[in-house]
PDB file of N, CA and C in Angstrom:
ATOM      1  N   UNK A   1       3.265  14.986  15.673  1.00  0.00           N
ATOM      2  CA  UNK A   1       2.113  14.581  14.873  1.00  0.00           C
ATOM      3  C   UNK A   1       2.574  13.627  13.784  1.00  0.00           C
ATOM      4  N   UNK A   2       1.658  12.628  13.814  1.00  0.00           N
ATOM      5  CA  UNK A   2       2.297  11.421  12.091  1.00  0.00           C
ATOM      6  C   UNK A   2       1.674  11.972  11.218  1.00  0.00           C
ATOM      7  N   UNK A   3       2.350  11.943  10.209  1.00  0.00           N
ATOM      8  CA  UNK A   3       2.110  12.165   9.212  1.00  0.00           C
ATOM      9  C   UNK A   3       2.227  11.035   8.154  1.00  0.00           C
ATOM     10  N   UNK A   4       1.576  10.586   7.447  1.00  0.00           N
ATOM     11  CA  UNK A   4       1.964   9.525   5.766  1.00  0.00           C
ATOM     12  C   UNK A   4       1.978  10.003   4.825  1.00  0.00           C
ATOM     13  N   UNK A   5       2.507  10.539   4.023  1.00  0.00           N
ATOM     14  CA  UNK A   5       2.338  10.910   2.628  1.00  0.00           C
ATOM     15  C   UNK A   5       3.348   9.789   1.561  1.00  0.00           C
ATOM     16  N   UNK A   6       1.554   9.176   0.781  1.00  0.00           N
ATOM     17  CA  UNK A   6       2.009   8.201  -0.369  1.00  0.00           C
ATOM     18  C   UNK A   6       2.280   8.804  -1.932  1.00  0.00           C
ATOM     19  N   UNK A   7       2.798   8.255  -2.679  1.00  0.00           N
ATOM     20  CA  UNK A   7       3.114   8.280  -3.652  1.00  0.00           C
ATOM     21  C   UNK A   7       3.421   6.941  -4.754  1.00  0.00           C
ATOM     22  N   UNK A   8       3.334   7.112  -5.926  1.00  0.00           N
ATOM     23  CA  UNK A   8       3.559   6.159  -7.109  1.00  0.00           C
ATOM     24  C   UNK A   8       2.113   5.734  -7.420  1.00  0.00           C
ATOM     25  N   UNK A   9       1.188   6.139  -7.006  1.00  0.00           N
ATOM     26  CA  UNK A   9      -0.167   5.932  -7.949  1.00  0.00           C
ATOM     27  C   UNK A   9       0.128   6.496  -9.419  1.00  0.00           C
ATOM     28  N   UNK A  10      -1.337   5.652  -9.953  1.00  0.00           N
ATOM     29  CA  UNK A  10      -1.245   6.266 -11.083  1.00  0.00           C
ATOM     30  C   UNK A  10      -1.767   4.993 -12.244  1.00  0.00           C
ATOM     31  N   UNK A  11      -1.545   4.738 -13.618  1.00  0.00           N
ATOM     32  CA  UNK A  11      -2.067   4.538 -14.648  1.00  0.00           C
ATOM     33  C   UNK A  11      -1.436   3.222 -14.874  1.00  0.00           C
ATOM     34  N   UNK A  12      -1.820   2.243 -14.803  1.00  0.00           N
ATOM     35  CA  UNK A  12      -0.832   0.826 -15.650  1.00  0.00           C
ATOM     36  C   UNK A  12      -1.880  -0.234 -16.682  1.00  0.00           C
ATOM     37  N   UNK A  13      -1.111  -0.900 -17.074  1.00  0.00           N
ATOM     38  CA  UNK A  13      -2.133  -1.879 -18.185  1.00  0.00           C
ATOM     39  C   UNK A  13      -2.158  -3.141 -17.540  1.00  0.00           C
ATOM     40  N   UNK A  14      -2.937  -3.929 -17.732  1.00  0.00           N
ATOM     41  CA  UNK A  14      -3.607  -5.240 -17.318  1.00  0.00           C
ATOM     42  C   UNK A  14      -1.953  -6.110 -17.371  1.00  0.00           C
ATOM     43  N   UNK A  15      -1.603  -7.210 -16.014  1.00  0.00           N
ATOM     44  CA  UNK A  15       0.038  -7.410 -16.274  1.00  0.00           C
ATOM     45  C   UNK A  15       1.075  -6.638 -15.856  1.00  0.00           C
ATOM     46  N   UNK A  16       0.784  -4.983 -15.878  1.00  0.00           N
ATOM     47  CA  UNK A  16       1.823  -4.192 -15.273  1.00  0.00           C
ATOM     48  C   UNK A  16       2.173  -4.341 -13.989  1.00  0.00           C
ATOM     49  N   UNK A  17       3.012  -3.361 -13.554  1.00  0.00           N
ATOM     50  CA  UNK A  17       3.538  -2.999 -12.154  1.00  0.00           C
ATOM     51  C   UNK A  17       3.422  -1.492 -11.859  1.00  0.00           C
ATOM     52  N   UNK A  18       3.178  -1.336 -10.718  1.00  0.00           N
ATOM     53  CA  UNK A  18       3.104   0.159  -9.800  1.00  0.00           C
ATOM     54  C   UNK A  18       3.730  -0.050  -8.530  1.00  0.00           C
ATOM     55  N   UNK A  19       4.651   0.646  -8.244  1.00  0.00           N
ATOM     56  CA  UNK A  19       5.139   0.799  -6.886  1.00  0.00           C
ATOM     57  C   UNK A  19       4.517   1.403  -5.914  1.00  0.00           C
ATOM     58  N   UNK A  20       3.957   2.189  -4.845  1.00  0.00           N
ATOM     59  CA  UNK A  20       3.565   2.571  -3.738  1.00  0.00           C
ATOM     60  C   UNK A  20       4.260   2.488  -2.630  1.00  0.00           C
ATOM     61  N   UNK A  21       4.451   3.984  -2.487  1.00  0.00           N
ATOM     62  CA  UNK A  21       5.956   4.523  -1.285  1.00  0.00           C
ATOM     63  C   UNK A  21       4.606   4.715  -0.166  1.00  0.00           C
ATOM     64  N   UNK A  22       4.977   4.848   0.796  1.00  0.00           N
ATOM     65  CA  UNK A  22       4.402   5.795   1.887  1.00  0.00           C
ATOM     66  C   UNK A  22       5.150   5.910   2.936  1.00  0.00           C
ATOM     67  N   UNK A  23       5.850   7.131   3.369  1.00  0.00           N
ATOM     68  CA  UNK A  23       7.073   8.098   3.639  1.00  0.00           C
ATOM     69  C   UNK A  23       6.201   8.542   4.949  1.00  0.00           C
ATOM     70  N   UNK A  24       7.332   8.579   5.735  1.00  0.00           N
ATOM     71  CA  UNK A  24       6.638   8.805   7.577  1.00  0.00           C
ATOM     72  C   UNK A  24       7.196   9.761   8.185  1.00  0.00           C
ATOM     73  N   UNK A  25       6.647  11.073   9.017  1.00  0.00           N
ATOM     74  CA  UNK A  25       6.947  11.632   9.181  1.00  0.00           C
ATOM     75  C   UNK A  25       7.129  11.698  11.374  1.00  0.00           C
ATOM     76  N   UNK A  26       7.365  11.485  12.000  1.00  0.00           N
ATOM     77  CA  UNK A  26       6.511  11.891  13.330  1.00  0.00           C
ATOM     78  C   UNK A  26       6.163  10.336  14.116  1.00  0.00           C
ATOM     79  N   UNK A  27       6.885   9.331  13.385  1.00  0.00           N
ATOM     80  CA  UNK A  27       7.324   8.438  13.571  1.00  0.00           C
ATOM     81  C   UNK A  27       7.846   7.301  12.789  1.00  0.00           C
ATOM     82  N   UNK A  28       8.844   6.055  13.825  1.00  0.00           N
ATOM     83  CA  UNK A  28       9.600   5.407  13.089  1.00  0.00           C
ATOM     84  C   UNK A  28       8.953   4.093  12.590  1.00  0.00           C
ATOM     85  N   UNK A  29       8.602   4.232  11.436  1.00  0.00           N
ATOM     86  CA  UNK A  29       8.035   3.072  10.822  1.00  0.00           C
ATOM     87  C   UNK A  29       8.332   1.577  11.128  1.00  0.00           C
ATOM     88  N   UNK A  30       9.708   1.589  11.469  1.00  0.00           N
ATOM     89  CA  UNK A  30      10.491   0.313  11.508  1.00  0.00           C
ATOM     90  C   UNK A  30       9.982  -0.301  12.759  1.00  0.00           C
ATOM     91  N   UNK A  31       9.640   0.217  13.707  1.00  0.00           N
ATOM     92  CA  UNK A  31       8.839   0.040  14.575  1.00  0.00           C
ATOM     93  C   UNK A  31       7.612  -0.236  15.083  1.00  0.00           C
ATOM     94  N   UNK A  32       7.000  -0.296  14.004  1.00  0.00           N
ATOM     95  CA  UNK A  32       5.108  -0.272  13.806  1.00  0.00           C
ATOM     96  C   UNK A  32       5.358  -1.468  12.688  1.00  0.00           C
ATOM     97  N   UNK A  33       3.511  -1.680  13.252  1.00  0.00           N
ATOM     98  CA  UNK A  33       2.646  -2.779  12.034  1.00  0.00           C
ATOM     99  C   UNK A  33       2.009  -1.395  10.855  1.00  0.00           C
ATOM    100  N   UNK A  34       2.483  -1.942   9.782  1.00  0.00           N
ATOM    101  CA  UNK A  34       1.617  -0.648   8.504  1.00  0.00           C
ATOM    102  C   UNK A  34       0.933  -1.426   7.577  1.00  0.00           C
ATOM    103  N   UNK A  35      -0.071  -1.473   7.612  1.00  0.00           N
ATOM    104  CA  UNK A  35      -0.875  -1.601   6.556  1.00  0.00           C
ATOM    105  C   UNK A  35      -0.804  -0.628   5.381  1.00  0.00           C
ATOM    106  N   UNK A  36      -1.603  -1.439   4.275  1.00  0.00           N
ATOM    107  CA  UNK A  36      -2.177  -1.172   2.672  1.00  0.00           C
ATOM    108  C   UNK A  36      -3.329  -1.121   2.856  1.00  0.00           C
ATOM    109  N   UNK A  37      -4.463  -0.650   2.795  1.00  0.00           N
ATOM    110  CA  UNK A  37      -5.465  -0.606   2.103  1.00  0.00           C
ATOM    111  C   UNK A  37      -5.583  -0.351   1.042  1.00  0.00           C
ATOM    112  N   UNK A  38      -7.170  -0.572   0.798  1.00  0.00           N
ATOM    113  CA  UNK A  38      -7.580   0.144  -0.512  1.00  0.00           C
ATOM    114  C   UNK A  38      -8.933   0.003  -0.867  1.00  0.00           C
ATOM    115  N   UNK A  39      -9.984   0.890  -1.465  1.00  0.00           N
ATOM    116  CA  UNK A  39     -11.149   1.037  -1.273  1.00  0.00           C
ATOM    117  C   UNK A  39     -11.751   2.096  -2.884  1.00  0.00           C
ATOM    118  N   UNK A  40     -12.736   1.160  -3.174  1.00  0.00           N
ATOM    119  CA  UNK A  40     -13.656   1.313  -4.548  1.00  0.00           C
ATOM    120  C   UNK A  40     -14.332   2.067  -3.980  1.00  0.00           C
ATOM    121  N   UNK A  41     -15.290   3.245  -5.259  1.00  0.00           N
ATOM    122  CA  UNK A  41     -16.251   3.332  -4.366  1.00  0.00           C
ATOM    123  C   UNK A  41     -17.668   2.733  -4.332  1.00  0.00           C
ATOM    124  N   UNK A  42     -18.065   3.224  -2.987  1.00  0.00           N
ATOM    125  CA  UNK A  42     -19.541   1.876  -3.034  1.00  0.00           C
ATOM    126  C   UNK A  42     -18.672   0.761  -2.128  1.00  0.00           C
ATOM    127  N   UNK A  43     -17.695   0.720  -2.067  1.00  0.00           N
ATOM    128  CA  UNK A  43     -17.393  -0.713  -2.084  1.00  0.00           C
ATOM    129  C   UNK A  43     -16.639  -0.879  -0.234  1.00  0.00           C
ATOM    130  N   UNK A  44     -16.354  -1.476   0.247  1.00  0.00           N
ATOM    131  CA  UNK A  44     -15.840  -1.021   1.737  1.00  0.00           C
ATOM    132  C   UNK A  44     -14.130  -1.314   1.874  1.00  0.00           C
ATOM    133  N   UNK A  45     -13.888  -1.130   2.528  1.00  0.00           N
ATOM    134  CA  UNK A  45     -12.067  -0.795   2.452  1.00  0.00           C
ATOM    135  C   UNK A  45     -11.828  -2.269   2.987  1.00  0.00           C
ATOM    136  N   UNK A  46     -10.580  -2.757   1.933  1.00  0.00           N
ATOM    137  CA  UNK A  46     -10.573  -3.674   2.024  1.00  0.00           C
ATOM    138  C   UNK A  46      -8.667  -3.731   2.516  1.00  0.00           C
ATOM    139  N   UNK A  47      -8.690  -4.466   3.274  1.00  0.00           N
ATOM    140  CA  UNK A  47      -6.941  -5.001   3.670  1.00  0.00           C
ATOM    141  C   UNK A  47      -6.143  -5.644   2.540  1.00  0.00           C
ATOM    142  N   UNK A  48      -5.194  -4.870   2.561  1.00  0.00           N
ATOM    143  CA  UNK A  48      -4.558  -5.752   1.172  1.00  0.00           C
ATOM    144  C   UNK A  48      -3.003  -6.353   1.730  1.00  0.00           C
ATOM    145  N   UNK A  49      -2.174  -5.495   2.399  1.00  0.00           N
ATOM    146  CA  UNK A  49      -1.265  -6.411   3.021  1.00  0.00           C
ATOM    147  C   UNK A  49      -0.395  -5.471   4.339  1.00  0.00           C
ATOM    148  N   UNK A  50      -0.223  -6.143   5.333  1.00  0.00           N
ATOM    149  CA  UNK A  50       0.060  -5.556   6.189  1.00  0.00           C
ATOM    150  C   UNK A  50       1.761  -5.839   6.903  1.00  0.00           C
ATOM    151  N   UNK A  51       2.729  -5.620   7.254  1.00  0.00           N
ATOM    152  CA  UNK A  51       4.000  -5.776   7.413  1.00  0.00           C
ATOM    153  C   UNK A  51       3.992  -4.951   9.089  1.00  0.00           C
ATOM    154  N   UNK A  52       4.354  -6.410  10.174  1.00  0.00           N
ATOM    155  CA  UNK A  52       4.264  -6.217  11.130  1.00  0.00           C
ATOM    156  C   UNK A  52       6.039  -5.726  11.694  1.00  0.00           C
ATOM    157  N   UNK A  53       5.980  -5.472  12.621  1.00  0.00           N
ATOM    158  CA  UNK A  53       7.379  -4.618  13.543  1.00  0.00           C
ATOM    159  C   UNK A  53       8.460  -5.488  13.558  1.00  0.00           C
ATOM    160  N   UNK A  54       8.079  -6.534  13.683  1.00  0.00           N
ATOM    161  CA  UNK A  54       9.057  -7.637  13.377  1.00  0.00           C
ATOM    162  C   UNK A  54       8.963  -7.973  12.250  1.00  0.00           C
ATOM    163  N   UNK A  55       8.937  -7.912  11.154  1.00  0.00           N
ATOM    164  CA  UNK A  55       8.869  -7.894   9.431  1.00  0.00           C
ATOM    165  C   UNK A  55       8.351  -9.336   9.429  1.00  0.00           C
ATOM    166  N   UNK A  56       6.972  -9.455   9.851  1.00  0.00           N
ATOM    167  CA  UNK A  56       6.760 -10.724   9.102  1.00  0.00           C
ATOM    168  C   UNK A  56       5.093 -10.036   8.143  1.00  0.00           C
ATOM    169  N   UNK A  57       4.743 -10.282   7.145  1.00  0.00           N
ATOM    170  CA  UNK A  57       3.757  -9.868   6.203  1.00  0.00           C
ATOM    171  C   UNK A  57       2.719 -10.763   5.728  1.00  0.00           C
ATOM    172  N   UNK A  58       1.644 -10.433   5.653  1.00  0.00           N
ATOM    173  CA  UNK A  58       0.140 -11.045   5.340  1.00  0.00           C
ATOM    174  C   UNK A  58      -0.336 -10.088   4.267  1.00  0.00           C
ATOM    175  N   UNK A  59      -1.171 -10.990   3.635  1.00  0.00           N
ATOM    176  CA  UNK A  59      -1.358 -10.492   2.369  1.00  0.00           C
ATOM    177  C   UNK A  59      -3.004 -10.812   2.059  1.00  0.00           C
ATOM    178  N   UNK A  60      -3.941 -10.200   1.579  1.00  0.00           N
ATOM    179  CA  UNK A  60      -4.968 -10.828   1.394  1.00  0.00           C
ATOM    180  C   UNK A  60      -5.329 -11.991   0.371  1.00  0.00           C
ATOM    181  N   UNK A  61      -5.825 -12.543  -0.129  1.00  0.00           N
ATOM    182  CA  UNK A  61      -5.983 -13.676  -0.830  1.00  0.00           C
ATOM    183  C   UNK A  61      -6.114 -13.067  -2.562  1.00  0.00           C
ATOM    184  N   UNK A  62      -6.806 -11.977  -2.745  1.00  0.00           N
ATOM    185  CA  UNK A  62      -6.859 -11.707  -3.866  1.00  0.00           C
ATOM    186  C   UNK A  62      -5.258 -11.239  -4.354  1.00  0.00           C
ATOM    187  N   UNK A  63      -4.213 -11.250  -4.033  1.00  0.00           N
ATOM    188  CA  UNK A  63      -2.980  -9.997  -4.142  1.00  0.00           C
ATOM    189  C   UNK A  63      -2.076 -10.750  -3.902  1.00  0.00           C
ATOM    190  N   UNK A  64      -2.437 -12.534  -3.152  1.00  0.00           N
ATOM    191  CA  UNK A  64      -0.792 -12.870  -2.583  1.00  0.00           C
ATOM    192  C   UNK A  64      -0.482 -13.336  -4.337  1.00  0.00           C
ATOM    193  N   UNK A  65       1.019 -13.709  -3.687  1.00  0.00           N
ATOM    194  CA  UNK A  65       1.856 -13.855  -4.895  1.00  0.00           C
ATOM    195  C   UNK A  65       1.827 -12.795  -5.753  1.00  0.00           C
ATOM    196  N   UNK A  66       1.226 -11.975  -5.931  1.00  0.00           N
ATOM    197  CA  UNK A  66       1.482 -10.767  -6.937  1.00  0.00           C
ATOM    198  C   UNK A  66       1.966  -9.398  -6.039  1.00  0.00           C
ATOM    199  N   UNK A  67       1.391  -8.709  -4.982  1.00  0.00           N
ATOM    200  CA  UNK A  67       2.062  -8.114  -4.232  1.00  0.00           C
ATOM    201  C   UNK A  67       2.785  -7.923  -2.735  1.00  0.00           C
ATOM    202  N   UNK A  68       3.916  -7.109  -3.083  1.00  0.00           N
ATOM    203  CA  UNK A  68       5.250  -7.516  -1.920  1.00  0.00           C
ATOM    204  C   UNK A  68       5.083  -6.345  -1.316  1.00  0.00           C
ATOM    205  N   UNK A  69       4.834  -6.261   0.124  1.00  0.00           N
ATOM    206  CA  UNK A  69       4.977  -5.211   1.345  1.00  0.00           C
ATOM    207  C   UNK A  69       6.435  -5.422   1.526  1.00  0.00           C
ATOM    208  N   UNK A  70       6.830  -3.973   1.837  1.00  0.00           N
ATOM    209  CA  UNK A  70       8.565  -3.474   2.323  1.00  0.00           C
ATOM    210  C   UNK A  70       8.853  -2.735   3.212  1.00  0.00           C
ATOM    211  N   UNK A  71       9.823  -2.395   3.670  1.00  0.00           N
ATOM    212  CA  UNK A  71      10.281  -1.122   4.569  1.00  0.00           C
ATOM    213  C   UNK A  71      11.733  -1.106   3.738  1.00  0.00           C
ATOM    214  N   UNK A  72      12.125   0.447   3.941  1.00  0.00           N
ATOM    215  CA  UNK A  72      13.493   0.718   4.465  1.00  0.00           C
ATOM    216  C   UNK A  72      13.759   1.590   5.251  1.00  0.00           C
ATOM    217  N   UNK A  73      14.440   1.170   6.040  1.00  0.00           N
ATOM    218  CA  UNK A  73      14.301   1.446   7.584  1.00  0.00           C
ATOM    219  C   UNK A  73      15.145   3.037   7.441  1.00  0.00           C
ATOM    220  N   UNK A  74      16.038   3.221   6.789  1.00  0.00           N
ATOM    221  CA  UNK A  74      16.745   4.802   6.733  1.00  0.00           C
ATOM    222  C   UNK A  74      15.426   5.867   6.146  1.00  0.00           C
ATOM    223  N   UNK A  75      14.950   5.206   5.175  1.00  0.00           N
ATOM    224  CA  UNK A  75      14.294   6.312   4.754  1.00  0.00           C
ATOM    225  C   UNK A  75      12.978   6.424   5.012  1.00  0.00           C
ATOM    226  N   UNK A  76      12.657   5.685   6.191  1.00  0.00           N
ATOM    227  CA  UNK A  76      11.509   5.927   7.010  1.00  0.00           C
ATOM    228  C   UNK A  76      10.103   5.342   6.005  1.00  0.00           C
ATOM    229  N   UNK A  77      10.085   4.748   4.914  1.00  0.00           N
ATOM    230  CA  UNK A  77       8.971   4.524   4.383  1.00  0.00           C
ATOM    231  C   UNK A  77       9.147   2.622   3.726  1.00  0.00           C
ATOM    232  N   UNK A  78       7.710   2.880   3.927  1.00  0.00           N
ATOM    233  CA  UNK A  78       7.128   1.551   3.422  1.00  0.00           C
ATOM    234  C   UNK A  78       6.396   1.356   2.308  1.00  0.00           C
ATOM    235  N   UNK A  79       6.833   0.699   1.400  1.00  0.00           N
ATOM    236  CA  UNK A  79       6.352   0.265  -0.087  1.00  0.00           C
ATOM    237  C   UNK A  79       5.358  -0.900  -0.212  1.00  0.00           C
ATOM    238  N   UNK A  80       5.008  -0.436  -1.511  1.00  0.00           N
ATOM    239  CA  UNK A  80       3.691  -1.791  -1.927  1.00  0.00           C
ATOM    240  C   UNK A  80       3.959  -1.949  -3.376  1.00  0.00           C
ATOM    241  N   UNK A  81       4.888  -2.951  -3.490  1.00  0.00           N
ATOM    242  CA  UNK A  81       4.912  -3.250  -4.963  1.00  0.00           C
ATOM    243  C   UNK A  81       4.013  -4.317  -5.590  1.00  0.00           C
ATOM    244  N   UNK A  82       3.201  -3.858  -6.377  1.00  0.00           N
ATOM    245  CA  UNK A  82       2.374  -4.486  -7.155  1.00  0.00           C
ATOM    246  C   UNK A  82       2.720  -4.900  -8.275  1.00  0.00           C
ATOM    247  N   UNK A  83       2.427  -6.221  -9.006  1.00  0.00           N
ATOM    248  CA  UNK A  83       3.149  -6.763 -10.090  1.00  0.00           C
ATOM    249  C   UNK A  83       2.075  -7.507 -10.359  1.00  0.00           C
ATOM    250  N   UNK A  84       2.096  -7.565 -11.864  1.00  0.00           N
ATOM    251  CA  UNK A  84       0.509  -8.597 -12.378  1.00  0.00           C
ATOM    252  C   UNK A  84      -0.316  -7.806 -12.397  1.00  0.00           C
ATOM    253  N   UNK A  85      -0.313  -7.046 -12.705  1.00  0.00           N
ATOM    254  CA  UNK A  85      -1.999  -5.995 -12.091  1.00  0.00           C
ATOM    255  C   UNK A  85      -3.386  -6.402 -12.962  1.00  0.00           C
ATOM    256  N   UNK A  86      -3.958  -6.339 -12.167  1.00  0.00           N
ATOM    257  CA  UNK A  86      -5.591  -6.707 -13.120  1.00  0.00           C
ATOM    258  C   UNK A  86      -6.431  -5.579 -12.722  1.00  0.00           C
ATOM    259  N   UNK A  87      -7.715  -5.884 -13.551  1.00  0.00           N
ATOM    260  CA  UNK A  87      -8.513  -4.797 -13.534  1.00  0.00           C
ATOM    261  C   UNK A  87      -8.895  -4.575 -11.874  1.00  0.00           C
ATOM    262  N   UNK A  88      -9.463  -5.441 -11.579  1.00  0.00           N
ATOM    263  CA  UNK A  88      -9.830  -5.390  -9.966  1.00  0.00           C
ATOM    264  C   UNK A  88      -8.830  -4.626  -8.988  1.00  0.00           C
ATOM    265  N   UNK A  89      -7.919  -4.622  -9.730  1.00  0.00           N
ATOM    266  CA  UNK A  89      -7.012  -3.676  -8.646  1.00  0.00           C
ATOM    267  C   UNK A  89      -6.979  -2.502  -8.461  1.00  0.00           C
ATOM    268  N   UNK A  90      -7.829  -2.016  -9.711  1.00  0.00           N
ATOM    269  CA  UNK A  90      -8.148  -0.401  -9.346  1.00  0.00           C
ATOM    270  C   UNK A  90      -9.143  -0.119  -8.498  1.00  0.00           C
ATOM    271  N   UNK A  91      -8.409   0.815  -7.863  1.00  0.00           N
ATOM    272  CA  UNK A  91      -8.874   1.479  -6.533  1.00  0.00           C
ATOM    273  C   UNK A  91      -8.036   2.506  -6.005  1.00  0.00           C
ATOM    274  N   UNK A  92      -8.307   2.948  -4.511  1.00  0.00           N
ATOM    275  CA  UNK A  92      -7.998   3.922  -4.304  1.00  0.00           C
ATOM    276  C   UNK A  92      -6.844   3.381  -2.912  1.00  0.00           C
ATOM    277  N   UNK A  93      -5.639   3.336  -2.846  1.00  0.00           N
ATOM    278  CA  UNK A  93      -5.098   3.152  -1.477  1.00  0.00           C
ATOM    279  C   UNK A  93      -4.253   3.537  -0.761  1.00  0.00           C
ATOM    280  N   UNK A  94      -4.739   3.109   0.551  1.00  0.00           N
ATOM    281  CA  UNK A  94      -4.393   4.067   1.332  1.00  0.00           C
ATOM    282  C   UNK A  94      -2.996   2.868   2.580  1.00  0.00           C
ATOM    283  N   UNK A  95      -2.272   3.791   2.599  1.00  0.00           N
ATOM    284  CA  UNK A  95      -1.718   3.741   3.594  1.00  0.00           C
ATOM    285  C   UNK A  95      -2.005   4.409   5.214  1.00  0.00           C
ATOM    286  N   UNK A  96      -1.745   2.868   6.447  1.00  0.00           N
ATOM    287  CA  UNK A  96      -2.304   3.052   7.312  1.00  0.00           C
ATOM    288  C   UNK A  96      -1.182   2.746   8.457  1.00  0.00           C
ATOM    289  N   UNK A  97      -0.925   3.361   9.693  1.00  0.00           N
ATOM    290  CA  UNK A  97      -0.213   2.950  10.772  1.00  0.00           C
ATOM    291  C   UNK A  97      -0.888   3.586  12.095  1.00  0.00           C
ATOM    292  N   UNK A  98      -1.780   2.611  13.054  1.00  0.00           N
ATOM    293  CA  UNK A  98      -2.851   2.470  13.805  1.00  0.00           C
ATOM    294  C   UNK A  98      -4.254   3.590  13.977  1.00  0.00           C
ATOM    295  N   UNK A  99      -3.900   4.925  13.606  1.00  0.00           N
ATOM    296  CA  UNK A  99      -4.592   5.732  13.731  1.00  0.00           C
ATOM    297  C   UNK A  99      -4.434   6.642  12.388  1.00  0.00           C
ATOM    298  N   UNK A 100      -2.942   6.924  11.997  1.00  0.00           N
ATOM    299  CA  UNK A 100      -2.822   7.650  10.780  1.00  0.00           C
ATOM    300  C   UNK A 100      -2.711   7.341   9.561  1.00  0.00           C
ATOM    301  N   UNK A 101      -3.772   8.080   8.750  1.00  0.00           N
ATOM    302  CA  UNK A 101      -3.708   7.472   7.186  1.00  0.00           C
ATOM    303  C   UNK A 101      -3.049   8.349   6.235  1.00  0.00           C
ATOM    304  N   UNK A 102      -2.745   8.134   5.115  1.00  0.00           N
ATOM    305  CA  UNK A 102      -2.223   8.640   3.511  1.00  0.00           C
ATOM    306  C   UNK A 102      -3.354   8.956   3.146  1.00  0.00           C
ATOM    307  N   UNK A 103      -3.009   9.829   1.954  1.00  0.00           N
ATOM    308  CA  UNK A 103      -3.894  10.614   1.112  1.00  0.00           C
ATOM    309  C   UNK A 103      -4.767   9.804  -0.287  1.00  0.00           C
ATOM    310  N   UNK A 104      -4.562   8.589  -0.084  1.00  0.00           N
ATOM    311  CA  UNK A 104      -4.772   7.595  -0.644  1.00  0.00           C
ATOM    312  C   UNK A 104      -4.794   8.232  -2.049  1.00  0.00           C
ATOM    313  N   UNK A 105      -3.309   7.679  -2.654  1.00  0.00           N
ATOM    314  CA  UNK A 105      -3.223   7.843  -4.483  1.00  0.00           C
ATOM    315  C   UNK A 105      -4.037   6.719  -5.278  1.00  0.00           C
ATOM    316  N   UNK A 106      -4.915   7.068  -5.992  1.00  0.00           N
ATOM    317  CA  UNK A 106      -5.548   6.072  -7.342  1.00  0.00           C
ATOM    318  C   UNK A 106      -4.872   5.250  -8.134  1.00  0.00           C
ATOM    319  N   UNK A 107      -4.992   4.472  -8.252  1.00  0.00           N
ATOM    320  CA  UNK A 107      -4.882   3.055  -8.739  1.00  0.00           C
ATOM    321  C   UNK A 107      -5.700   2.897  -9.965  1.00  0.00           C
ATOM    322  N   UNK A 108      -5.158   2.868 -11.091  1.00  0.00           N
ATOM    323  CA  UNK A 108      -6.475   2.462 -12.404  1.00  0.00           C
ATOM    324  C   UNK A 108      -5.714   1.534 -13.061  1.00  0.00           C
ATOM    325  N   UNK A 109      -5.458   0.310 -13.574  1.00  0.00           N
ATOM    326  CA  UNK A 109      -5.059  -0.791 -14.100  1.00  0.00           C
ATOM    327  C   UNK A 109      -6.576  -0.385 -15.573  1.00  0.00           C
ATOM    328  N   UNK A 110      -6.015  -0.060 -16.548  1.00  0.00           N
ATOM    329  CA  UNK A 110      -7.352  -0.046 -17.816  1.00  0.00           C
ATOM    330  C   UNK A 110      -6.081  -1.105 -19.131  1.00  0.00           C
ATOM    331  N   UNK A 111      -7.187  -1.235 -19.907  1.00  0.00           N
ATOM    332  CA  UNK A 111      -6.675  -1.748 -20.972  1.00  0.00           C
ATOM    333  C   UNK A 111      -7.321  -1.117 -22.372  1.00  0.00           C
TER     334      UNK A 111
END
């Protein structure tokens, strides 16, 4: 069974940074396309950057240049480092690999 469980949500100021792990259980990440999401509510889930099997990465338009999709391949998980953060970035996200999702940790960028 896959499992995702994310981590590094949480609280930053307008400009900050937040990291976002999401740790795989039941399969090898290094091997898969994994998406980021992330989703307001009211609002519909939106793609934020995705890092394909062959490590090449897409990013949505609101996020490029500010956030970097990762792997490391020993420790089975894939990161979302966010840098610059603005208000719009709070939300809720989730990590995704074709069928299985994360527990999606909160995101609040306040000032």
């Amino acid at each position: 069974q896959v499992k995702l469980v994310e981590s590094g949500g949480g609280l930053v100021q307008p400009g900050g940074s937040l990291r976002l792990s999401c740790a795989a259980s039941g399969i090898f990440l290094s091997i898969k396309t994994v998406n980021w999401y992330r989703q307001a509510p009211a609002k519909g889930r939106e793609l934020v950057a995705t890092i394909t099997d062959d490590g090449i990465t897409n990013y949505a338009d609101s996020v490029k240049d500010r956030f970097t999709i990762s792997r490391d391949h020993a420790r089975n998980t894939v990161y979302l480092q966010m840098n610059t953060q603005k208000h719009e970035d709070t939300d809720v996200y989730y990590c995704n690999e074709y069928t299985a999702w994360g527990q999606g940790p909160q995101v609040t960028v306040y000032s």
